[in-house]
N, C-alpha and C. Protein backbone atom coordinates (compact mmCIF):
# COMPACT_ATOMS: atom_id res chain seq x y z
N UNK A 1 7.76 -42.36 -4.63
CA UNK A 1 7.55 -40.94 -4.79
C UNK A 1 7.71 -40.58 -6.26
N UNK A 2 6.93 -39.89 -6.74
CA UNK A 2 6.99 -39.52 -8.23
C UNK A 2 7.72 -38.18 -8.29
N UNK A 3 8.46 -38.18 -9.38
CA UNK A 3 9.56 -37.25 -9.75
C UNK A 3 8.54 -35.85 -10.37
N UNK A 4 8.80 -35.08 -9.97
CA UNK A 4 7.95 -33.77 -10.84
C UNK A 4 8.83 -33.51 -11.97
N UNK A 5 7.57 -33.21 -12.93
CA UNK A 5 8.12 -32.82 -14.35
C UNK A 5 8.16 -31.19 -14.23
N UNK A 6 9.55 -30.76 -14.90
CA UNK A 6 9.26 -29.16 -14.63
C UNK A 6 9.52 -28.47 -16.10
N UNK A 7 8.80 -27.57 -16.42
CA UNK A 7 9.17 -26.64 -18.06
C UNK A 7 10.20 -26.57 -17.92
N UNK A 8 10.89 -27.08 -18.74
CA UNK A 8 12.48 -26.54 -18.64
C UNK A 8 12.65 -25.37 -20.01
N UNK A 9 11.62 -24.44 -20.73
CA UNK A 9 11.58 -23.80 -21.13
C UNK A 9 12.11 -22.50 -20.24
N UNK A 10 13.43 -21.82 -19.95
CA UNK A 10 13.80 -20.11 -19.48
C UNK A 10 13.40 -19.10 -20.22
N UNK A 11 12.77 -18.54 -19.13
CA UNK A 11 12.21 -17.09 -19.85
C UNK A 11 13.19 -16.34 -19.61
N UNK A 12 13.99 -15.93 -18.82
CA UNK A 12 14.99 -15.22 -18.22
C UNK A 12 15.95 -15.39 -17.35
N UNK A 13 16.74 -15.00 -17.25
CA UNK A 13 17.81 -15.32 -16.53
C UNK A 13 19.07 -14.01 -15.92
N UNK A 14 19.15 -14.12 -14.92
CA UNK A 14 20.37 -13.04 -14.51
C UNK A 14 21.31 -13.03 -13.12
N UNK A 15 22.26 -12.36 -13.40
CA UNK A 15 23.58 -13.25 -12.14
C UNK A 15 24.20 -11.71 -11.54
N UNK A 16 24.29 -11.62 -10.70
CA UNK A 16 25.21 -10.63 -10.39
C UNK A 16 26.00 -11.07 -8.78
N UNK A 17 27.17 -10.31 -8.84
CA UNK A 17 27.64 -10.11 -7.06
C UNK A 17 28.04 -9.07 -6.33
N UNK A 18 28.03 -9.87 -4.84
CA UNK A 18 28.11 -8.64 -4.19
C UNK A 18 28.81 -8.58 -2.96
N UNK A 19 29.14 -7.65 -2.40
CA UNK A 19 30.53 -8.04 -1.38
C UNK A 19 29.76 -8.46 -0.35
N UNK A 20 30.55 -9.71 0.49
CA UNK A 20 29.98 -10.39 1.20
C UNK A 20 29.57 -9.61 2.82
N UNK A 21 29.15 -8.69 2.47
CA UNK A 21 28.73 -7.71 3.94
C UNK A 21 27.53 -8.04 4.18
N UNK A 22 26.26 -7.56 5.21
CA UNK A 22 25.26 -7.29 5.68
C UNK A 22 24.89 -6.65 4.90
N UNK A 23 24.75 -5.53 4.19
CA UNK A 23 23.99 -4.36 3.55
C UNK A 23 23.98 -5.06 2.25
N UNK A 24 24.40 -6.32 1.86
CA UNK A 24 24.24 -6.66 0.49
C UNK A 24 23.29 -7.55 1.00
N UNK A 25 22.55 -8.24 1.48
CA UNK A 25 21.64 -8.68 1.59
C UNK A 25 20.25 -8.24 1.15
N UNK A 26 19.86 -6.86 1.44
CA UNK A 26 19.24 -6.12 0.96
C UNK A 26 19.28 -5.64 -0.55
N UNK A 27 20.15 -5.48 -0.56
CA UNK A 27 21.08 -5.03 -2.56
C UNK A 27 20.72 -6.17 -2.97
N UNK A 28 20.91 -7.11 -2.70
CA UNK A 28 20.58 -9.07 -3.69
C UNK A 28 19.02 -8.70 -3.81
N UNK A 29 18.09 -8.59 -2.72
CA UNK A 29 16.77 -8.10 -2.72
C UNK A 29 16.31 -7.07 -3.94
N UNK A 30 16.75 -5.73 -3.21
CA UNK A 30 16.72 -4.97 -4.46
C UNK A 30 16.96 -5.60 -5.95
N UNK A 31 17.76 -6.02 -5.87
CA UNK A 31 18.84 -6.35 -7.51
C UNK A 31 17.54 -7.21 -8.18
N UNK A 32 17.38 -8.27 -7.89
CA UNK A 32 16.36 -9.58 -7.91
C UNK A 32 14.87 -8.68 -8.07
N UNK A 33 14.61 -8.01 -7.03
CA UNK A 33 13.05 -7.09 -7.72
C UNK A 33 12.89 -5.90 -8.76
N UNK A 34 14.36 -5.15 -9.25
CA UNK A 34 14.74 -4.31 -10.10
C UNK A 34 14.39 -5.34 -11.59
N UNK A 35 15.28 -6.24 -11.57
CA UNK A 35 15.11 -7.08 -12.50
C UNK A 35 14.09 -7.78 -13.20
N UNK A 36 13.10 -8.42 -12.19
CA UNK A 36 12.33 -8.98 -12.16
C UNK A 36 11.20 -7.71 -12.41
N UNK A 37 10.73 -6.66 -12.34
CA UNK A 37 10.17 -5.68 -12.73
C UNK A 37 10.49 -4.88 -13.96
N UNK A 38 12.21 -5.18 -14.34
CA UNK A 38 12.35 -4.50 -15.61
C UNK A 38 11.81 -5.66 -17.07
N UNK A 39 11.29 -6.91 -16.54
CA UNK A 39 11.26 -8.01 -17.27
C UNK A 39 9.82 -7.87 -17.71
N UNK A 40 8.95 -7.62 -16.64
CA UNK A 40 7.28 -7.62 -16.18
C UNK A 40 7.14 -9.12 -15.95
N UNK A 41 7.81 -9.28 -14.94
CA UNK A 41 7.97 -10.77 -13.97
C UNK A 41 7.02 -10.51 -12.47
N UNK A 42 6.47 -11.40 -11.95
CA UNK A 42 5.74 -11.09 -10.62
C UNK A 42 6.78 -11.97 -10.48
N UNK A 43 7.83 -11.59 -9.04
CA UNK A 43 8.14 -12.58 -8.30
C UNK A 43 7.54 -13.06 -7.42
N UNK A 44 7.65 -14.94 -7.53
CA UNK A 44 6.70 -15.66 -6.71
C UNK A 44 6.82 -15.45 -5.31
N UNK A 45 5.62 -15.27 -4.50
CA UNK A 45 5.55 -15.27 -3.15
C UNK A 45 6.40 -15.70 -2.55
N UNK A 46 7.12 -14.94 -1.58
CA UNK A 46 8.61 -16.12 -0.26
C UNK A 46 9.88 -16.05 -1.58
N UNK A 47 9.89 -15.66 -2.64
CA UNK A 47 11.32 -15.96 -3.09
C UNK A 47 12.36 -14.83 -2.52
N UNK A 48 11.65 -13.43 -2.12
CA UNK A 48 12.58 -12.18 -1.90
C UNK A 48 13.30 -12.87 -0.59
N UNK A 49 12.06 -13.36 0.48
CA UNK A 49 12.17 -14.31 1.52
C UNK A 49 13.43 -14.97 1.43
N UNK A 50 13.62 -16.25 0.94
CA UNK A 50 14.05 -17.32 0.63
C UNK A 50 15.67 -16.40 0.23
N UNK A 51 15.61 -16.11 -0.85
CA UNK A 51 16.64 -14.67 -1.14
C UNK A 51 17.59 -14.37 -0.25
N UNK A 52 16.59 -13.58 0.81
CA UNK A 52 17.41 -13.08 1.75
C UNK A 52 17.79 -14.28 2.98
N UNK A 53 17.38 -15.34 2.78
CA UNK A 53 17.58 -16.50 4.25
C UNK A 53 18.97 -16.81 3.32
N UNK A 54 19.04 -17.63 2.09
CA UNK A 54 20.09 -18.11 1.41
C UNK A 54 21.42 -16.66 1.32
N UNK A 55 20.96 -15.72 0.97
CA UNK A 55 22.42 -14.34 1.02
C UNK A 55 22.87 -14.12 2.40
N UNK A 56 21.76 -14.23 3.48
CA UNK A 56 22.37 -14.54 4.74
C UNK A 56 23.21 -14.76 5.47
N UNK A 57 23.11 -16.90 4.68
CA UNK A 57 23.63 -17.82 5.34
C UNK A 57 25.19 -17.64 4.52
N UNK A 58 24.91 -16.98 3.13
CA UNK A 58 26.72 -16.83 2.07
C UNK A 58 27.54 -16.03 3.34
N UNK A 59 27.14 -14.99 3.99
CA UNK A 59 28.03 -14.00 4.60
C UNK A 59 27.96 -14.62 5.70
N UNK A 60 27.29 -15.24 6.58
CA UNK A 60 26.86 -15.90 8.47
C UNK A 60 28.20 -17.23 8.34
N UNK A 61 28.07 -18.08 7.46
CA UNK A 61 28.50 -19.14 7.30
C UNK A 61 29.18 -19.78 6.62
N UNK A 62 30.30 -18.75 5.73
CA UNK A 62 30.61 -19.38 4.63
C UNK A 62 32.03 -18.35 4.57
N UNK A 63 32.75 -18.45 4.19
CA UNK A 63 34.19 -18.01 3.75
C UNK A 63 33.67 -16.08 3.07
N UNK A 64 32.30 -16.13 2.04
CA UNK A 64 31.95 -15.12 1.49
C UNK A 64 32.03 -13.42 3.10
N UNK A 65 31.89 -14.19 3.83
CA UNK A 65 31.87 -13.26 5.17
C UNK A 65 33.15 -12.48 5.36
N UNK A 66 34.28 -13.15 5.25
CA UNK A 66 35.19 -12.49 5.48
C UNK A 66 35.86 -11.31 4.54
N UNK A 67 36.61 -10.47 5.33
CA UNK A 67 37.32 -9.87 4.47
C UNK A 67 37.28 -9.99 3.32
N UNK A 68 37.22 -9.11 1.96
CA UNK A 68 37.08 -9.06 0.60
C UNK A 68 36.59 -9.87 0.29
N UNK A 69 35.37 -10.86 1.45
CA UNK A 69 34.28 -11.90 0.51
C UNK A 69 33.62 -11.51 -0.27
N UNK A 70 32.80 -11.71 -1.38
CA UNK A 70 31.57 -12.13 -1.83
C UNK A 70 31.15 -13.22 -1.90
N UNK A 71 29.62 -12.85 -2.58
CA UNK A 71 28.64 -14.06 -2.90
C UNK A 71 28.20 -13.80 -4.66
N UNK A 72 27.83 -14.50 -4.89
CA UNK A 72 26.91 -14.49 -6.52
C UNK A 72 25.42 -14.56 -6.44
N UNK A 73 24.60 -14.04 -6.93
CA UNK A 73 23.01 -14.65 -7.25
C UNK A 73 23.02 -14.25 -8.43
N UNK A 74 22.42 -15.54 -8.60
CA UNK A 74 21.91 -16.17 -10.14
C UNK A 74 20.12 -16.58 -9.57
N UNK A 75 19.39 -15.87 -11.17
CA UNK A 75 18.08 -16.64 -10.82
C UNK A 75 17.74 -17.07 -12.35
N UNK A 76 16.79 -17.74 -11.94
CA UNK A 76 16.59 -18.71 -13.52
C UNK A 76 15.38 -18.71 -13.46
N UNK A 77 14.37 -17.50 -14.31
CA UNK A 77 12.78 -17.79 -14.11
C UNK A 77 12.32 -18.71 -15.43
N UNK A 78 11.39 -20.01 -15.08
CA UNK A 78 10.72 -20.97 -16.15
C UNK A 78 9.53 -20.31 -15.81
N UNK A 79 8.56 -21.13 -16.57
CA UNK A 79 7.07 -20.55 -16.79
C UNK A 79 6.24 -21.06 -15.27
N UNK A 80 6.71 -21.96 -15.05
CA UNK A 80 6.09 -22.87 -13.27
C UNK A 80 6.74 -22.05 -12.34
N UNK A 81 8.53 -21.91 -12.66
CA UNK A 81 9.07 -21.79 -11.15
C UNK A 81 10.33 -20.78 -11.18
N UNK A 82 10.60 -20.00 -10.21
CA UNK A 82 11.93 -19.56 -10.51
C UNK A 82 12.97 -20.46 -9.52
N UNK A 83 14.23 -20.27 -10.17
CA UNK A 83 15.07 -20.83 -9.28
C UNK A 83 16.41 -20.17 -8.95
N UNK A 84 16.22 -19.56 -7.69
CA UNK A 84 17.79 -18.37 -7.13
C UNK A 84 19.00 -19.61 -6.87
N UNK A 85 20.09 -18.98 -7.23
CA UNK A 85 21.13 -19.69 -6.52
C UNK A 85 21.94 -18.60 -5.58
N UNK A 86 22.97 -18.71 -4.21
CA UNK A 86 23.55 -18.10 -4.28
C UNK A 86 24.69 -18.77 -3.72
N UNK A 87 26.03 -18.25 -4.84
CA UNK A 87 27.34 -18.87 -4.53
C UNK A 87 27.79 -18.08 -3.89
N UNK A 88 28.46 -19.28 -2.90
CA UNK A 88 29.67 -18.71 -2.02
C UNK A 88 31.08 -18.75 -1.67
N UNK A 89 31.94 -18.21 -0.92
CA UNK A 89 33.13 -18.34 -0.83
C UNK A 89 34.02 -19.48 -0.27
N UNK A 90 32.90 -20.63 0.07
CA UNK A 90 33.15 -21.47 0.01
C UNK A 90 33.36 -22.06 1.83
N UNK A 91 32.87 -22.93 2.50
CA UNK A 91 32.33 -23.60 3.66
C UNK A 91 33.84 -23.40 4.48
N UNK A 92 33.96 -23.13 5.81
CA UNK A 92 34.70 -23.01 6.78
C UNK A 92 34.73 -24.94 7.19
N UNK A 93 36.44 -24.48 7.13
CA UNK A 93 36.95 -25.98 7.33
C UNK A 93 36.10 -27.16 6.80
N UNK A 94 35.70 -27.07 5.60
CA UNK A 94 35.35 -27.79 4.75
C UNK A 94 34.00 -28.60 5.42
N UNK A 95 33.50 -28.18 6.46
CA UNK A 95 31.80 -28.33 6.27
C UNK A 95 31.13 -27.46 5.90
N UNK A 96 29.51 -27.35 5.72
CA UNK A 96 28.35 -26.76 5.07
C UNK A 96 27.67 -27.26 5.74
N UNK A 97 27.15 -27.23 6.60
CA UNK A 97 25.70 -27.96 7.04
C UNK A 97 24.64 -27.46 6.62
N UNK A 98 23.42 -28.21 5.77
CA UNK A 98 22.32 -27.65 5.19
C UNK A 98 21.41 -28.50 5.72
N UNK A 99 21.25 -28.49 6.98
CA UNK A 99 20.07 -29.00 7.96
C UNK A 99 19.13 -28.11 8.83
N UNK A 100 18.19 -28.00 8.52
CA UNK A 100 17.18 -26.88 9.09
C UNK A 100 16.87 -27.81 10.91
N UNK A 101 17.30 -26.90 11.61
CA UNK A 101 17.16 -27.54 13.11
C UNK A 101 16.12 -26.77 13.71
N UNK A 102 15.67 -26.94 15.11
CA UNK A 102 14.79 -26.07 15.68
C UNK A 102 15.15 -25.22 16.47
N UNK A 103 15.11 -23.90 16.40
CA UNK A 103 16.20 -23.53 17.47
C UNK A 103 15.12 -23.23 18.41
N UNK A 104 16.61 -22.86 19.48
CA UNK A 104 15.65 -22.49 20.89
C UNK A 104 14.30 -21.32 20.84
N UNK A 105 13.36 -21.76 21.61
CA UNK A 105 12.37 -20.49 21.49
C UNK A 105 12.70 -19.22 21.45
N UNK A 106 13.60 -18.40 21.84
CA UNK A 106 13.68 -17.16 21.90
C UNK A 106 14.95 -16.76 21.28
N UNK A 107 15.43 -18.11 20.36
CA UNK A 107 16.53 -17.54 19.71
C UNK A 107 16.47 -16.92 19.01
N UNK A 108 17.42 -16.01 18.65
CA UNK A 108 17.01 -14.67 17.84
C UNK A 108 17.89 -15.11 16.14
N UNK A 109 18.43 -16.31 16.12
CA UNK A 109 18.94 -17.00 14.59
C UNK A 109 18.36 -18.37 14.56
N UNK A 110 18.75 -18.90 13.66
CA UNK A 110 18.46 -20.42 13.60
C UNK A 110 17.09 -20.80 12.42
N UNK A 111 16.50 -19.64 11.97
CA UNK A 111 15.71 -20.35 11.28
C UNK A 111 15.23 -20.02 10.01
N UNK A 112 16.11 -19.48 9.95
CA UNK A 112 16.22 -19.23 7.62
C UNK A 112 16.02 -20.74 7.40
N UNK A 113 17.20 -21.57 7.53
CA UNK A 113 16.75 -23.04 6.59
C UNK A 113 15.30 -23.62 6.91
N UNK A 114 14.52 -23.32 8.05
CA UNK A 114 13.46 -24.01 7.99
C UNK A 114 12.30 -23.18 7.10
N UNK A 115 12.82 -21.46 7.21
CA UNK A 115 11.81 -21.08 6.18
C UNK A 115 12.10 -21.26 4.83
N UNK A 116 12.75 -21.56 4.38
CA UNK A 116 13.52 -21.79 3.10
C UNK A 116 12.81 -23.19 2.87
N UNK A 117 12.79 -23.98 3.61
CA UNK A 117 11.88 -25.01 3.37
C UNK A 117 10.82 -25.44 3.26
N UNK A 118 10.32 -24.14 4.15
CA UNK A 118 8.39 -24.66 4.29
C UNK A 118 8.36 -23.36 2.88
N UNK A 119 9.34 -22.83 2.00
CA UNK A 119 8.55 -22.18 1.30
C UNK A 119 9.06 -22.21 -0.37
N UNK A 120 9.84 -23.08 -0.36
CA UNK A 120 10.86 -23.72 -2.16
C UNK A 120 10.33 -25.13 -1.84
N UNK A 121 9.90 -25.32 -3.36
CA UNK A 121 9.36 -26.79 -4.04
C UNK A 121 10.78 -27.58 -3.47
N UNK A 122 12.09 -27.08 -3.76
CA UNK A 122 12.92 -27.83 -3.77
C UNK A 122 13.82 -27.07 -3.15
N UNK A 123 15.56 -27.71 -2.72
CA UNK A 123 16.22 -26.85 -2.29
C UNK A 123 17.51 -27.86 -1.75
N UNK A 124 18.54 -27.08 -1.78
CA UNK A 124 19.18 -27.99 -1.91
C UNK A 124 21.46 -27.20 -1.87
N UNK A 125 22.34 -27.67 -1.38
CA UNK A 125 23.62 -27.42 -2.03
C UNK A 125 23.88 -27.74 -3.85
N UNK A 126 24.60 -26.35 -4.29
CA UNK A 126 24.85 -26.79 -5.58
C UNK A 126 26.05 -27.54 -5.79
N UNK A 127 26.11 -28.21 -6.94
CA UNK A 127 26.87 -29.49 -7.01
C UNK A 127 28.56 -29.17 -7.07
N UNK A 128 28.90 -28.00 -6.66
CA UNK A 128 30.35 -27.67 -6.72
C UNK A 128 30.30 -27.27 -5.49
N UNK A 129 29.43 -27.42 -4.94
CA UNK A 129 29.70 -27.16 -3.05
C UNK A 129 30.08 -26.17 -2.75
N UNK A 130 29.92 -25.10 -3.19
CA UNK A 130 30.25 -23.70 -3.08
C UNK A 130 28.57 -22.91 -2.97
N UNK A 131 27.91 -22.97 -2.65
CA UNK A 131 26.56 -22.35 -2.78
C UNK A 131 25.07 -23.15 -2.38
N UNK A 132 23.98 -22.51 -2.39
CA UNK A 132 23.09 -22.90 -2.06
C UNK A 132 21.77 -22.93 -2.94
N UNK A 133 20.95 -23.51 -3.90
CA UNK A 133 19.81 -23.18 -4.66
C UNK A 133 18.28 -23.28 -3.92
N UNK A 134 17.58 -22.43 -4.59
CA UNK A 134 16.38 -23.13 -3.88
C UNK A 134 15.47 -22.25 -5.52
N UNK A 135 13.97 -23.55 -5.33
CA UNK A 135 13.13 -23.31 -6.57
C UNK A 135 11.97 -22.86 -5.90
N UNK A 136 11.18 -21.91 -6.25
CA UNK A 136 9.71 -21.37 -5.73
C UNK A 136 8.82 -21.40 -6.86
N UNK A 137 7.76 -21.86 -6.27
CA UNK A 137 6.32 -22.56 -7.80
C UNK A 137 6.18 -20.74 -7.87
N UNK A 138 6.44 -20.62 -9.55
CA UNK A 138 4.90 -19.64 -9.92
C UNK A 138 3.28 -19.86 -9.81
């Protein structure tokens, strides 16, 4: 398999957080298209997407959920790709599972990680195990 070469030239970059509730899911959204419009950035197709599956999973699955949690998003736009991160409060009893499964037909959760997949070049836990990245082609 051949390794992709990526610009590692940043045009921009920006981080903010937010308390680990439901209604910040939307606010990470907002925040990320405020930005990305005050720049004159098109964000790439599926990243608001992707966005909201990864801020999700910080509050559904992760320590950021509880009481006085948060999360972080960070995005990093290059000239090919942007790339969101979002940190979290860190994995309940020290797993993370980042396996996209199938859920049942009429389940009403279960499938952010698979769209997160059919729609980032790449994607992946960040290397302090506290968070989640994913990259979307410009």
């Amino acid at each position: 398999m051949l390794a992709l070469s990526h610009d590692q030239t940043l045009i921009w970059k920006g981080r903010t957080s937010f308390p680990g509730i439901p209604e910040s899911v939307g606010a990470a959204r907002t925040w990320v298209t405020a930005r990305f419009t005050d720049q004159g950035i098109e964000p790439p197709e599926g990243l608001i997407l992707v966005l909201s599956e990864l801020a999700t999973n910080a509050i559904s699955h992760t320590r950021s959920g509880n009481a006085g949690g948060q999360f972080a998003v960070r995005t990093l736009v290059y000239s090919d790709r942007v790339r969101v991160e979002v940190r979290d409060g860190g994995p309940f009893e020290n797993t993370h599972p980042l396996h996209p499964s199938a859920p049942e037909l009429l389940a009403e959760h279960g499938r952010g990680l698979i769209l997160v997949n059919a729609l980032a070049s790449s994607w992946g836990r960040l290397t302090n195990g506290r968070g989640v990245f994913a990259e979307v082609l410009r």
